[in-house]
N, C-alpha and C. Protein backbone atom coordinates (compact mmCIF):
# COMPACT_ATOMS: atom_id res chain seq x y z
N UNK A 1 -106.71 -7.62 -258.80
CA UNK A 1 -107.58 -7.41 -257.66
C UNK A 1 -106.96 -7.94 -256.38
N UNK A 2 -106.08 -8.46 -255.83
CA UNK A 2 -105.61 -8.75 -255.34
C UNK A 2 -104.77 -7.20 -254.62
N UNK A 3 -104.21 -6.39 -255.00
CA UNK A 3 -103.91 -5.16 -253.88
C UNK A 3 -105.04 -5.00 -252.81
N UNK A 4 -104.88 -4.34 -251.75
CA UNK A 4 -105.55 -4.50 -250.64
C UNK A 4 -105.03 -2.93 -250.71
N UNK A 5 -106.46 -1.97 -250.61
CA UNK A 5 -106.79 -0.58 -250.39
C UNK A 5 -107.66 -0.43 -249.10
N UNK A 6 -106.34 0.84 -248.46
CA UNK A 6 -107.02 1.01 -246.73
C UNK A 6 -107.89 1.87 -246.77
N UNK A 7 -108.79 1.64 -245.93
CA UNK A 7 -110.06 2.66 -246.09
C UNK A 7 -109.75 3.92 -245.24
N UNK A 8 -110.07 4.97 -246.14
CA UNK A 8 -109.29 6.41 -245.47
C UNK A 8 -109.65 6.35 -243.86
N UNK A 9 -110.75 6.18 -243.12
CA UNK A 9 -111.06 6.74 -241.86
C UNK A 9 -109.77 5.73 -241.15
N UNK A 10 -109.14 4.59 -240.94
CA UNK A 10 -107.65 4.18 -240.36
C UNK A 10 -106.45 4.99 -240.94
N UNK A 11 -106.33 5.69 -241.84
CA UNK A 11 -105.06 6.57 -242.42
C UNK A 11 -104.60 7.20 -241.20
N UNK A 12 -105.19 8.09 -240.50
CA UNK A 12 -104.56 9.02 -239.28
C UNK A 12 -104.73 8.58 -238.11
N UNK A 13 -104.76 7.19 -237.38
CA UNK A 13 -104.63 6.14 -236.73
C UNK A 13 -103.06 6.00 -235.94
N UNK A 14 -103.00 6.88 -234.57
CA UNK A 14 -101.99 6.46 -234.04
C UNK A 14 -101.92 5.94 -232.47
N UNK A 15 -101.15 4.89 -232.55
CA UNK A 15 -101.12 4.24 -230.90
C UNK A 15 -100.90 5.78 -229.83
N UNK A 16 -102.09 4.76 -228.55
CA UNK A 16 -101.75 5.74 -227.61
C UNK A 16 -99.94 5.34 -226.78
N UNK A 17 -99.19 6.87 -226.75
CA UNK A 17 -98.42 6.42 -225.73
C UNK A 17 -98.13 5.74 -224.42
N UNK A 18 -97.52 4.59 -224.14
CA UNK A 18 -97.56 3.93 -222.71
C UNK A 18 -97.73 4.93 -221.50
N UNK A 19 -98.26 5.04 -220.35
CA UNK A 19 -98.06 5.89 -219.53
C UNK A 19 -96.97 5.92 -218.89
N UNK A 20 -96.42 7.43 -218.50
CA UNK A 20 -95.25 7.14 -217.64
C UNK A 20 -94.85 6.80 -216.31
N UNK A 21 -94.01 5.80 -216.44
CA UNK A 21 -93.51 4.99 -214.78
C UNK A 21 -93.36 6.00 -213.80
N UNK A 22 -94.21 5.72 -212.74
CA UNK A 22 -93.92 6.80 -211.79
C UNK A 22 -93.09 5.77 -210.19
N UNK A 23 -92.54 6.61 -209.26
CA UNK A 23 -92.40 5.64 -208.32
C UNK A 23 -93.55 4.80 -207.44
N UNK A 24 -93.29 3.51 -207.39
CA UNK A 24 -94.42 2.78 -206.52
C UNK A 24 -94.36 3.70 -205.06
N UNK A 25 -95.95 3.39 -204.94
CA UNK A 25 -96.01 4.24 -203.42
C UNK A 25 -96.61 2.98 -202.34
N UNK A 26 -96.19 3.41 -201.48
CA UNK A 26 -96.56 1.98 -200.52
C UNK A 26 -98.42 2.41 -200.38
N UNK A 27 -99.00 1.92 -199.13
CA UNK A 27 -100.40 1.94 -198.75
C UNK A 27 -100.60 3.04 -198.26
N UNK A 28 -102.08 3.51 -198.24
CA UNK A 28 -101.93 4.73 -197.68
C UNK A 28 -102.73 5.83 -198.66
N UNK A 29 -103.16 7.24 -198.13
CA UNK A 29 -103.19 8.38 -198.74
C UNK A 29 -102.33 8.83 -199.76
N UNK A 30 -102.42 8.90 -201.21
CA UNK A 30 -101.15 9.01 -201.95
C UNK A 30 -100.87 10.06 -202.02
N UNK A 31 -102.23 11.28 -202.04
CA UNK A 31 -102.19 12.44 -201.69
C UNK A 31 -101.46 13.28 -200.72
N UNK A 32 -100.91 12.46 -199.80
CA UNK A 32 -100.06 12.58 -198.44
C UNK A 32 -98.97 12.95 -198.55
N UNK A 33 -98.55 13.84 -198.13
CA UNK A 33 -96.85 13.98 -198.43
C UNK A 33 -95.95 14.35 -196.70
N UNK A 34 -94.95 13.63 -196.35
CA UNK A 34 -94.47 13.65 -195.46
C UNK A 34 -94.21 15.36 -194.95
N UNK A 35 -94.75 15.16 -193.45
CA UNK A 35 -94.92 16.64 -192.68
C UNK A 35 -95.40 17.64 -193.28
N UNK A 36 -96.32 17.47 -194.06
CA UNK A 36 -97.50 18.18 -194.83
C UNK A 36 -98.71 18.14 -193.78
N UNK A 37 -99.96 19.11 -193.56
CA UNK A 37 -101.18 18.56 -193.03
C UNK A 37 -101.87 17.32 -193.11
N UNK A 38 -102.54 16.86 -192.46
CA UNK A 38 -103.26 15.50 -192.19
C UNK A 38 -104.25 15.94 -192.57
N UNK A 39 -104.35 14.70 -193.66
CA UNK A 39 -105.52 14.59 -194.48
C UNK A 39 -106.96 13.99 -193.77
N UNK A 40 -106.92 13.82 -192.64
CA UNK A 40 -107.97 13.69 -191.29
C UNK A 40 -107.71 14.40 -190.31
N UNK A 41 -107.96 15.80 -190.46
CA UNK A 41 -107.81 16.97 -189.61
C UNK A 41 -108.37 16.61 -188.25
N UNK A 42 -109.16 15.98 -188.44
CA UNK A 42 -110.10 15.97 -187.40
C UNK A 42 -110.10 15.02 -186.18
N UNK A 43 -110.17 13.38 -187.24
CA UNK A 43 -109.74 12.14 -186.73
C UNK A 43 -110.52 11.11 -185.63
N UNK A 44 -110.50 10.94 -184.95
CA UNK A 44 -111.06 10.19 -183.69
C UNK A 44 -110.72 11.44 -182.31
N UNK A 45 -111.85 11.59 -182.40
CA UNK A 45 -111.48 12.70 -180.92
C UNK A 45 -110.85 12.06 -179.63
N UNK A 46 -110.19 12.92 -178.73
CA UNK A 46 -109.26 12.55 -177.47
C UNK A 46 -110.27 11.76 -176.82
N UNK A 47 -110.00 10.72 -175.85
CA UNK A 47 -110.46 10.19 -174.67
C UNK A 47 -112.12 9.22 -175.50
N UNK A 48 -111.77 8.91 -176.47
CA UNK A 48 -112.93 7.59 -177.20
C UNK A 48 -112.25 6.27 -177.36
N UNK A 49 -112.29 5.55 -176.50
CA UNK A 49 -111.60 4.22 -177.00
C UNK A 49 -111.78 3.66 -177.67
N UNK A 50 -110.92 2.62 -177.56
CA UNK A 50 -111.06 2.03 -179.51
C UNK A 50 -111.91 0.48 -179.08
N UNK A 51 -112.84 0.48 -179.63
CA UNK A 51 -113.79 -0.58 -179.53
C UNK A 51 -112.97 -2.31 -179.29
N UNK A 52 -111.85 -2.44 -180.18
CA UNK A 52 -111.65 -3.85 -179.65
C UNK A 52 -110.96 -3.81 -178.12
N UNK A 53 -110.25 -2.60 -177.74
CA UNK A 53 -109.85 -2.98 -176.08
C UNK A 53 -110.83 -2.74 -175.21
N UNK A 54 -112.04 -2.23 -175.48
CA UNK A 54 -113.07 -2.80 -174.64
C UNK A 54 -113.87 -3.75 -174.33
N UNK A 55 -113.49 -4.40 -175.71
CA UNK A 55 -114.13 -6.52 -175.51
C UNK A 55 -112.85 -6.96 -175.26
N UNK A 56 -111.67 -6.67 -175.20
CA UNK A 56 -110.97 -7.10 -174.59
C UNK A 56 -110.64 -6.89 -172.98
N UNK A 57 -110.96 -5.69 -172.73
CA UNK A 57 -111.01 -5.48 -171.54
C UNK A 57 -112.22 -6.27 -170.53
N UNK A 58 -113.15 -6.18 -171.09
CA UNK A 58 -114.41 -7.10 -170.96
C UNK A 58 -114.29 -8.41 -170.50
N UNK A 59 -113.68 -8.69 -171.63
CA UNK A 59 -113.51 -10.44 -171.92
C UNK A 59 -112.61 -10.89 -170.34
N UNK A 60 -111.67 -10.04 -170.53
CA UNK A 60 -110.62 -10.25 -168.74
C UNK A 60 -111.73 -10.18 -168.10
N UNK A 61 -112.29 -9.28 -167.59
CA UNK A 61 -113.11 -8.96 -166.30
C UNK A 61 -113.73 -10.35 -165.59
N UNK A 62 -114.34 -11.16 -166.80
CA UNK A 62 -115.06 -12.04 -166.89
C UNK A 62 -114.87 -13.54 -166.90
N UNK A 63 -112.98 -13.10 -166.87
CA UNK A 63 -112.17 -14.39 -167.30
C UNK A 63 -112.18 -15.40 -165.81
N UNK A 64 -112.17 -15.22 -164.79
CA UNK A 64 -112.84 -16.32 -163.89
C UNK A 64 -114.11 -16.56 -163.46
N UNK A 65 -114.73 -15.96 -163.92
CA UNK A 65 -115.77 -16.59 -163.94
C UNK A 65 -116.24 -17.97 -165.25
N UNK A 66 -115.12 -17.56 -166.06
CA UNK A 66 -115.51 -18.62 -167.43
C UNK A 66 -114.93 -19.64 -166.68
N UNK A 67 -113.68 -19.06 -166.27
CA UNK A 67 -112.50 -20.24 -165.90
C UNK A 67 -113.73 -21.28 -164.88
N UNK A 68 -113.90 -20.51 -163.88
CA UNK A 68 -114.97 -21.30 -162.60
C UNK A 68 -115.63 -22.18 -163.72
N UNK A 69 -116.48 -21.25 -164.46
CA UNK A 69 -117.31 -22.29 -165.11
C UNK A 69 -116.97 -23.97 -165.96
N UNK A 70 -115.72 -23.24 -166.77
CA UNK A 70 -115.28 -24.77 -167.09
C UNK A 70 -115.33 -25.52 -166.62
N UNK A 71 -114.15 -24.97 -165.63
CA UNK A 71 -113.99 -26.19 -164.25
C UNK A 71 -114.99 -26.33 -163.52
N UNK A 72 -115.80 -26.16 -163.30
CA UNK A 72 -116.94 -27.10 -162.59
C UNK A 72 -117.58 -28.02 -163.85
N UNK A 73 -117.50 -27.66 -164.77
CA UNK A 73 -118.20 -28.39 -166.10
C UNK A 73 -117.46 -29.61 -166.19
N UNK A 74 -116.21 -29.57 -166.13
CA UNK A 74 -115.42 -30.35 -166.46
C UNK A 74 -115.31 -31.61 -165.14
N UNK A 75 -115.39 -31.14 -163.96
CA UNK A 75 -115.79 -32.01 -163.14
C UNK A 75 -117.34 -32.74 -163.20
N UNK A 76 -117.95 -32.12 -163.73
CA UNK A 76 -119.62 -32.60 -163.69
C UNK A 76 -118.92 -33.62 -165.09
N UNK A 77 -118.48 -33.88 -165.60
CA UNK A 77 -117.94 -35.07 -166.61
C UNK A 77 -117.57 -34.77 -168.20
N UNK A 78 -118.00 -33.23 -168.38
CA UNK A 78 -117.73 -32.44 -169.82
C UNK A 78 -116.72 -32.65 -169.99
N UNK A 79 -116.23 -33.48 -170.78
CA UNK A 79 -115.08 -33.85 -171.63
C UNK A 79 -114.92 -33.07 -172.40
N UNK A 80 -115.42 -32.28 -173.01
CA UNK A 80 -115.27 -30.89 -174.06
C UNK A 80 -114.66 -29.85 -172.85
N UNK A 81 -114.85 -29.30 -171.25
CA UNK A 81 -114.74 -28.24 -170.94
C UNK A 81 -113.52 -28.92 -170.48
N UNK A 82 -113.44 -30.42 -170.24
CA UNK A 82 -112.04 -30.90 -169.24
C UNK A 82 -111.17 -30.69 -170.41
N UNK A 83 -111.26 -30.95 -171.03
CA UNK A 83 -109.99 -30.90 -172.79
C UNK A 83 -109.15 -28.97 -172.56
N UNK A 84 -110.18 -28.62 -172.70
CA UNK A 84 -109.88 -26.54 -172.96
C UNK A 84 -109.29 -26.56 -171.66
N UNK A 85 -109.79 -26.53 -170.34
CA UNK A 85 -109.01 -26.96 -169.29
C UNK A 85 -107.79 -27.30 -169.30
N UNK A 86 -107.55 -28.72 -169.40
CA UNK A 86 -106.06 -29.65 -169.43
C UNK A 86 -105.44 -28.63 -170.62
N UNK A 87 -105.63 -28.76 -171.44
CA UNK A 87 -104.84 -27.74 -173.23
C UNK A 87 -104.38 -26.73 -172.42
N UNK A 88 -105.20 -25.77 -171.11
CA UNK A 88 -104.87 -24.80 -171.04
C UNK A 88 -103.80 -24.71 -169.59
N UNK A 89 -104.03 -26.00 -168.94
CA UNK A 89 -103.07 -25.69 -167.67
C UNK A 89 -101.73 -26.78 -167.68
N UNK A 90 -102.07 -27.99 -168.84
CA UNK A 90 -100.82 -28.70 -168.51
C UNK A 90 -100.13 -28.77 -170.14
N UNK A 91 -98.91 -28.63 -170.09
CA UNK A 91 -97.92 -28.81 -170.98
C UNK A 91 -97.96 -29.68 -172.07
N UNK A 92 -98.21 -29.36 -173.39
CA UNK A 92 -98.03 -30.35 -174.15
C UNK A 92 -97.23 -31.20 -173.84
N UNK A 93 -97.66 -32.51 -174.53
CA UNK A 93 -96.04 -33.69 -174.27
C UNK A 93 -96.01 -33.42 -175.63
N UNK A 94 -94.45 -33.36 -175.74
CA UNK A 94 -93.84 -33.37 -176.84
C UNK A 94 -93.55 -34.41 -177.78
N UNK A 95 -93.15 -34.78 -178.70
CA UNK A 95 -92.91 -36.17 -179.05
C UNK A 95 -91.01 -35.83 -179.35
N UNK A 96 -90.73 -36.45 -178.58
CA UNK A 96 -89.40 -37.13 -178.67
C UNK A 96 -88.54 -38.35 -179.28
N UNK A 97 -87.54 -38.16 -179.93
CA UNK A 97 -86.87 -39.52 -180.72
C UNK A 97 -86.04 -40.72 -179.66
N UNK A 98 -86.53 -41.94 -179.39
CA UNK A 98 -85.95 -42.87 -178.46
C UNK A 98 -84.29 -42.64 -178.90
N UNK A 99 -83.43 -42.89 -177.87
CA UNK A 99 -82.25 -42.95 -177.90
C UNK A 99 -81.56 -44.45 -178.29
N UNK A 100 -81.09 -45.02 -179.32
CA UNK A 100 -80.43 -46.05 -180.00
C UNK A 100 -79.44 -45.88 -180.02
N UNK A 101 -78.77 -47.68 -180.06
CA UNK A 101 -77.65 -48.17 -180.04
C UNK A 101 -77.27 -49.20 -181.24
N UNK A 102 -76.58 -49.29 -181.82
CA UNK A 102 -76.41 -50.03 -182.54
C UNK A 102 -75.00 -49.54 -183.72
N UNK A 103 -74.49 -50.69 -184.37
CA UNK A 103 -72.94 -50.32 -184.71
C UNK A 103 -72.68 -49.33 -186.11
N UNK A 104 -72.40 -48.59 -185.51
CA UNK A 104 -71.97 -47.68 -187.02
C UNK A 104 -70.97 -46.58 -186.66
N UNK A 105 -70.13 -47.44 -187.91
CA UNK A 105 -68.67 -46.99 -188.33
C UNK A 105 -68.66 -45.13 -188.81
N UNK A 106 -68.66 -44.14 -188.02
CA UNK A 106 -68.55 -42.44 -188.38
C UNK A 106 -67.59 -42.20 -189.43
N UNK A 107 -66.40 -43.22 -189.21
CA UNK A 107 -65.06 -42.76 -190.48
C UNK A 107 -65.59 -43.31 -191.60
N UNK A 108 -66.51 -43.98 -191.86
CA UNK A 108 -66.84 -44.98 -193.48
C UNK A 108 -67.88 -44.01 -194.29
N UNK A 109 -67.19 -44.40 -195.47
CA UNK A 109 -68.21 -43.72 -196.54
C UNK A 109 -69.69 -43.57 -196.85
N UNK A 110 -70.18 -42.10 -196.63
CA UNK A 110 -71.21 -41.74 -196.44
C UNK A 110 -72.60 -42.93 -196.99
N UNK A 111 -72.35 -43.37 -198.35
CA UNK A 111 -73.17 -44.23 -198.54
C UNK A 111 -73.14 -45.72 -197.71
N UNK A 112 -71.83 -45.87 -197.08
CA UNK A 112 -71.57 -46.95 -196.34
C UNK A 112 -72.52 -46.62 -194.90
N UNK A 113 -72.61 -45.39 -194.26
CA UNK A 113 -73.05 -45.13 -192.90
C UNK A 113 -74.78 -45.14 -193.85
N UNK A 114 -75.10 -44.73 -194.59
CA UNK A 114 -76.51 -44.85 -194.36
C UNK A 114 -77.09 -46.38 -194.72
N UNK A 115 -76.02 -47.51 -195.33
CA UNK A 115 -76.35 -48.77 -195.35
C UNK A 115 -76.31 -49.02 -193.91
N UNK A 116 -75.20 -48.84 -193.06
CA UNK A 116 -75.06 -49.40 -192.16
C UNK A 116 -76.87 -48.92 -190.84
N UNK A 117 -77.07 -48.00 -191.21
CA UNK A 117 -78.59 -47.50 -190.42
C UNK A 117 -80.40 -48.86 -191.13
N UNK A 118 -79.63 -48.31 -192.34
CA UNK A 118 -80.38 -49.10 -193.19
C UNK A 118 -80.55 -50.80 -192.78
N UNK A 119 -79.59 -51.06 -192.55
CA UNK A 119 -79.26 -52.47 -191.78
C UNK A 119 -79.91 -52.32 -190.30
N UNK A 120 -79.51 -51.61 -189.54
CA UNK A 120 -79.84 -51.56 -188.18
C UNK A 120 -82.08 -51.13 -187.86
N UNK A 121 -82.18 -50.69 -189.20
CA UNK A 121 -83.96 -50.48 -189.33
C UNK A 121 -84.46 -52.16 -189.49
N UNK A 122 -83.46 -52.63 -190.27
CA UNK A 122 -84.15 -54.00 -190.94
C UNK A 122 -83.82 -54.84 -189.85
N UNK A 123 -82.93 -55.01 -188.98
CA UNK A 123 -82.71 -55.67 -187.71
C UNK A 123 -84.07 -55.30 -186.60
N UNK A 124 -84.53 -54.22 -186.49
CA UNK A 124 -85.15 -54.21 -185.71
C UNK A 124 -84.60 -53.27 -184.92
N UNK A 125 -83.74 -52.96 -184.89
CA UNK A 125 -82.75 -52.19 -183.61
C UNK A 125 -83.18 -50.63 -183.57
N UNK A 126 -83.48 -49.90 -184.45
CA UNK A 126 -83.80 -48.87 -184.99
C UNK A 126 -84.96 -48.94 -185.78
N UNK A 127 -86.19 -47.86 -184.88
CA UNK A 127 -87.24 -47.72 -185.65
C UNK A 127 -87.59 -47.14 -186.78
N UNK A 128 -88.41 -47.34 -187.76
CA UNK A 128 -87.92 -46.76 -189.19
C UNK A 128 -87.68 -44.63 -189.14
N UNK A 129 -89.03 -44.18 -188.34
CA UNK A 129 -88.78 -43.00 -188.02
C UNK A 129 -87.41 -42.21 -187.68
N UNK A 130 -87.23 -43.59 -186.66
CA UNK A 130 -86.17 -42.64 -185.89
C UNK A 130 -84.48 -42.87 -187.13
N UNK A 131 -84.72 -43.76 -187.69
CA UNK A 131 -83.76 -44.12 -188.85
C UNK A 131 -83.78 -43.10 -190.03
N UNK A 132 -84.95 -42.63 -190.56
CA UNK A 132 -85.29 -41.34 -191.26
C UNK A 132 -84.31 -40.02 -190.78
N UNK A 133 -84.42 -40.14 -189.77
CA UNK A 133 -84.02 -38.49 -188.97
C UNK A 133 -82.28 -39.02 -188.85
N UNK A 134 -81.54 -40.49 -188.93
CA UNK A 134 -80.28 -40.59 -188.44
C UNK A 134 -80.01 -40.10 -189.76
N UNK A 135 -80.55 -40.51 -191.02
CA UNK A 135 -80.28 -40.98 -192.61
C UNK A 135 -80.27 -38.79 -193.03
N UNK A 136 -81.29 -38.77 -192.61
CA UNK A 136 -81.65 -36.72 -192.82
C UNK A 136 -80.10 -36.19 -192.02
N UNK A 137 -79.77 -36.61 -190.73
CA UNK A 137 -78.64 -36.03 -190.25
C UNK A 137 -77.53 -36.48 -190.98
N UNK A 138 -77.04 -37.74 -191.54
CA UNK A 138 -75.65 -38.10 -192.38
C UNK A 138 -75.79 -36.93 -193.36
N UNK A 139 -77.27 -36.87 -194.05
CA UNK A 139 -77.12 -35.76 -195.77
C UNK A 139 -76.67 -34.90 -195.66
N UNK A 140 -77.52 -34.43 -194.17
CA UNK A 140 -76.64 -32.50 -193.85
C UNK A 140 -75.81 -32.57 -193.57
N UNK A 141 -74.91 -33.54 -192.89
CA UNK A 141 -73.58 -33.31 -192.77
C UNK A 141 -72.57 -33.84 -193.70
N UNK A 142 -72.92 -33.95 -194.93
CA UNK A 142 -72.55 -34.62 -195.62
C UNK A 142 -72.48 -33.78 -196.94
N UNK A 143 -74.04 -32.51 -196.99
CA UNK A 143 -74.09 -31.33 -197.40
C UNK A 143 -72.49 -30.31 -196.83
N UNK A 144 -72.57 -30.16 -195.71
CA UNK A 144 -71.98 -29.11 -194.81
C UNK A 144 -70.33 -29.99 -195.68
N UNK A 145 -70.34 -30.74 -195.19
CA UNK A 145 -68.46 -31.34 -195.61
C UNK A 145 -68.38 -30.50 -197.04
N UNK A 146 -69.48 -30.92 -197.79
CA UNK A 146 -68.96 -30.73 -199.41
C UNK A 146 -69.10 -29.49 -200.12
N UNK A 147 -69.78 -28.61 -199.11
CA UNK A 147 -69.55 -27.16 -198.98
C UNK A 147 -68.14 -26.24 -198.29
N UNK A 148 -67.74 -27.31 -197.85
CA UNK A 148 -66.72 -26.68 -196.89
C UNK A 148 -65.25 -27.10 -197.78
N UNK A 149 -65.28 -28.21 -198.46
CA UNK A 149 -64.42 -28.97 -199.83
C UNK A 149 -64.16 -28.18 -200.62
N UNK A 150 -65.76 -27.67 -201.19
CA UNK A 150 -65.65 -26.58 -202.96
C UNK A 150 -65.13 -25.05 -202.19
N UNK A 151 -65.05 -24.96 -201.02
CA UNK A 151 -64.87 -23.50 -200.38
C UNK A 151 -63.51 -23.69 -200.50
N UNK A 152 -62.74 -24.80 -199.81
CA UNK A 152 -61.12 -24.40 -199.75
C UNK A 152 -60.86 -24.97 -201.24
N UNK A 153 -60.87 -25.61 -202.20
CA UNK A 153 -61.07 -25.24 -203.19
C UNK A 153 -60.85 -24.87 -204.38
N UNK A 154 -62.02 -23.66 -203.74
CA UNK A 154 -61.85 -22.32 -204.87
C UNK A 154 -61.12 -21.17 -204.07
N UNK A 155 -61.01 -21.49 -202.91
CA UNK A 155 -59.38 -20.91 -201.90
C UNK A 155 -58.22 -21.17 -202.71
N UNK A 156 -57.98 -22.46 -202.80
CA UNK A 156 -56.79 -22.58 -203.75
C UNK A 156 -57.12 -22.44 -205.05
N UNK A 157 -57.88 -22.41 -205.86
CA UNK A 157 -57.73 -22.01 -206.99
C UNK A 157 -57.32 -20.47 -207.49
N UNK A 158 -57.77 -19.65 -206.31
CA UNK A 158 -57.84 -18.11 -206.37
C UNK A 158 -56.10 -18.17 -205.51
N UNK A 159 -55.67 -19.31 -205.25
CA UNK A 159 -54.24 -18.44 -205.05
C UNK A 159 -53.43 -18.60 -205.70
N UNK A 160 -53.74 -20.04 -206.51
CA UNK A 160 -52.71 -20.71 -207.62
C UNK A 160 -52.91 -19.43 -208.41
N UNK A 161 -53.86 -19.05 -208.69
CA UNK A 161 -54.14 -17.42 -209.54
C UNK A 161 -53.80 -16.70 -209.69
N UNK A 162 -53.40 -16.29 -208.21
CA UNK A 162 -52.84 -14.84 -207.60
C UNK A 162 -51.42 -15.22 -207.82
N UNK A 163 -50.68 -16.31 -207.89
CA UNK A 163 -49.42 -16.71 -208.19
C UNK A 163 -49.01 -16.46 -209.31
N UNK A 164 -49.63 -17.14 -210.20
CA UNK A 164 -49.18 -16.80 -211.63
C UNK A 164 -49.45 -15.60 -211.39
N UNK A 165 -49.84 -14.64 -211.15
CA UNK A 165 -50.45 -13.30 -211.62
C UNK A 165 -49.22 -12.08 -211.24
């Protein structure tokens, strides 16, 4: 008792075939086929504008009078209208890295120049930030050297190559 008998209605049981890959079509009417008729014969008729450039057009018309309005708001003591104001007429300040001095050797070994920064944070001389950004500039250039090393290289390896060859 142990054989295992299939029950006739699975006997003629066959997978459906995968469908076939067709090319991806970008967005759009797929129905569409280049310089064929337009599938919106009809479309937006001539001379109807298109609804957002008329709140945009709007919105200008109206734009000094908002402006007036701030600014008098902002003089009456609105710290909310003086903010949108200032944001909008004076220049961000940027944040800038102070300019430091302090001793470090350019010819000494890369781990030697970022002790030597490392030293100049713990002195005081260099703020830790601005020590971050000296320590980020040694890596990349330190990246860039050892890219420029495995390049000549595999320059010479491809000529010792071409020699024997």
């Amino acid at each position: 008792m142990t054989e295992q008998i299939a029950p006739p209605w699975g006997t003629d049981w066959k997978p459906t075939p995968p469908p076939i890959p067709t090319e991806p079509r970008g967005p759009g009417n797929p129905a569409w086929v280049k310089n064929g008729p337009s599938p919106n014969p009809k479309g937006r008729p001539a001379g109807v504008p298109d609804k957002r450039l008329l709140a945009t057009q709007a919105a200008l018309d109206e734009m000094r009078n908002i402006v007036a309005i701030l600014v008098g708001r902002a003089l009456e003591g609105d710290t909310n209208a003086a903010s949108i104001v200032l944001s909008k007429v004076l220049p961000s300040v940027k944040a800038q890295a102070e300019k430091v001095n302090f001793e470090f050797d350019a010819t000494a070994p890369i781990s030697e120049q970022v002790a030597q920064v490392l030293d100049a944070v713990a002195a005081g001389a260099v703020a830790p930030d601005v020590g971050r950004l000296i320590i980020d500039s040694i890596k990349s250039l330190a990246d860039v050297r050892a890219s420029e090393e495995l390049e000549a290289r595999i320059a010479a390896l491809e000529e010792a190559r071409d020699a024997r060859a």
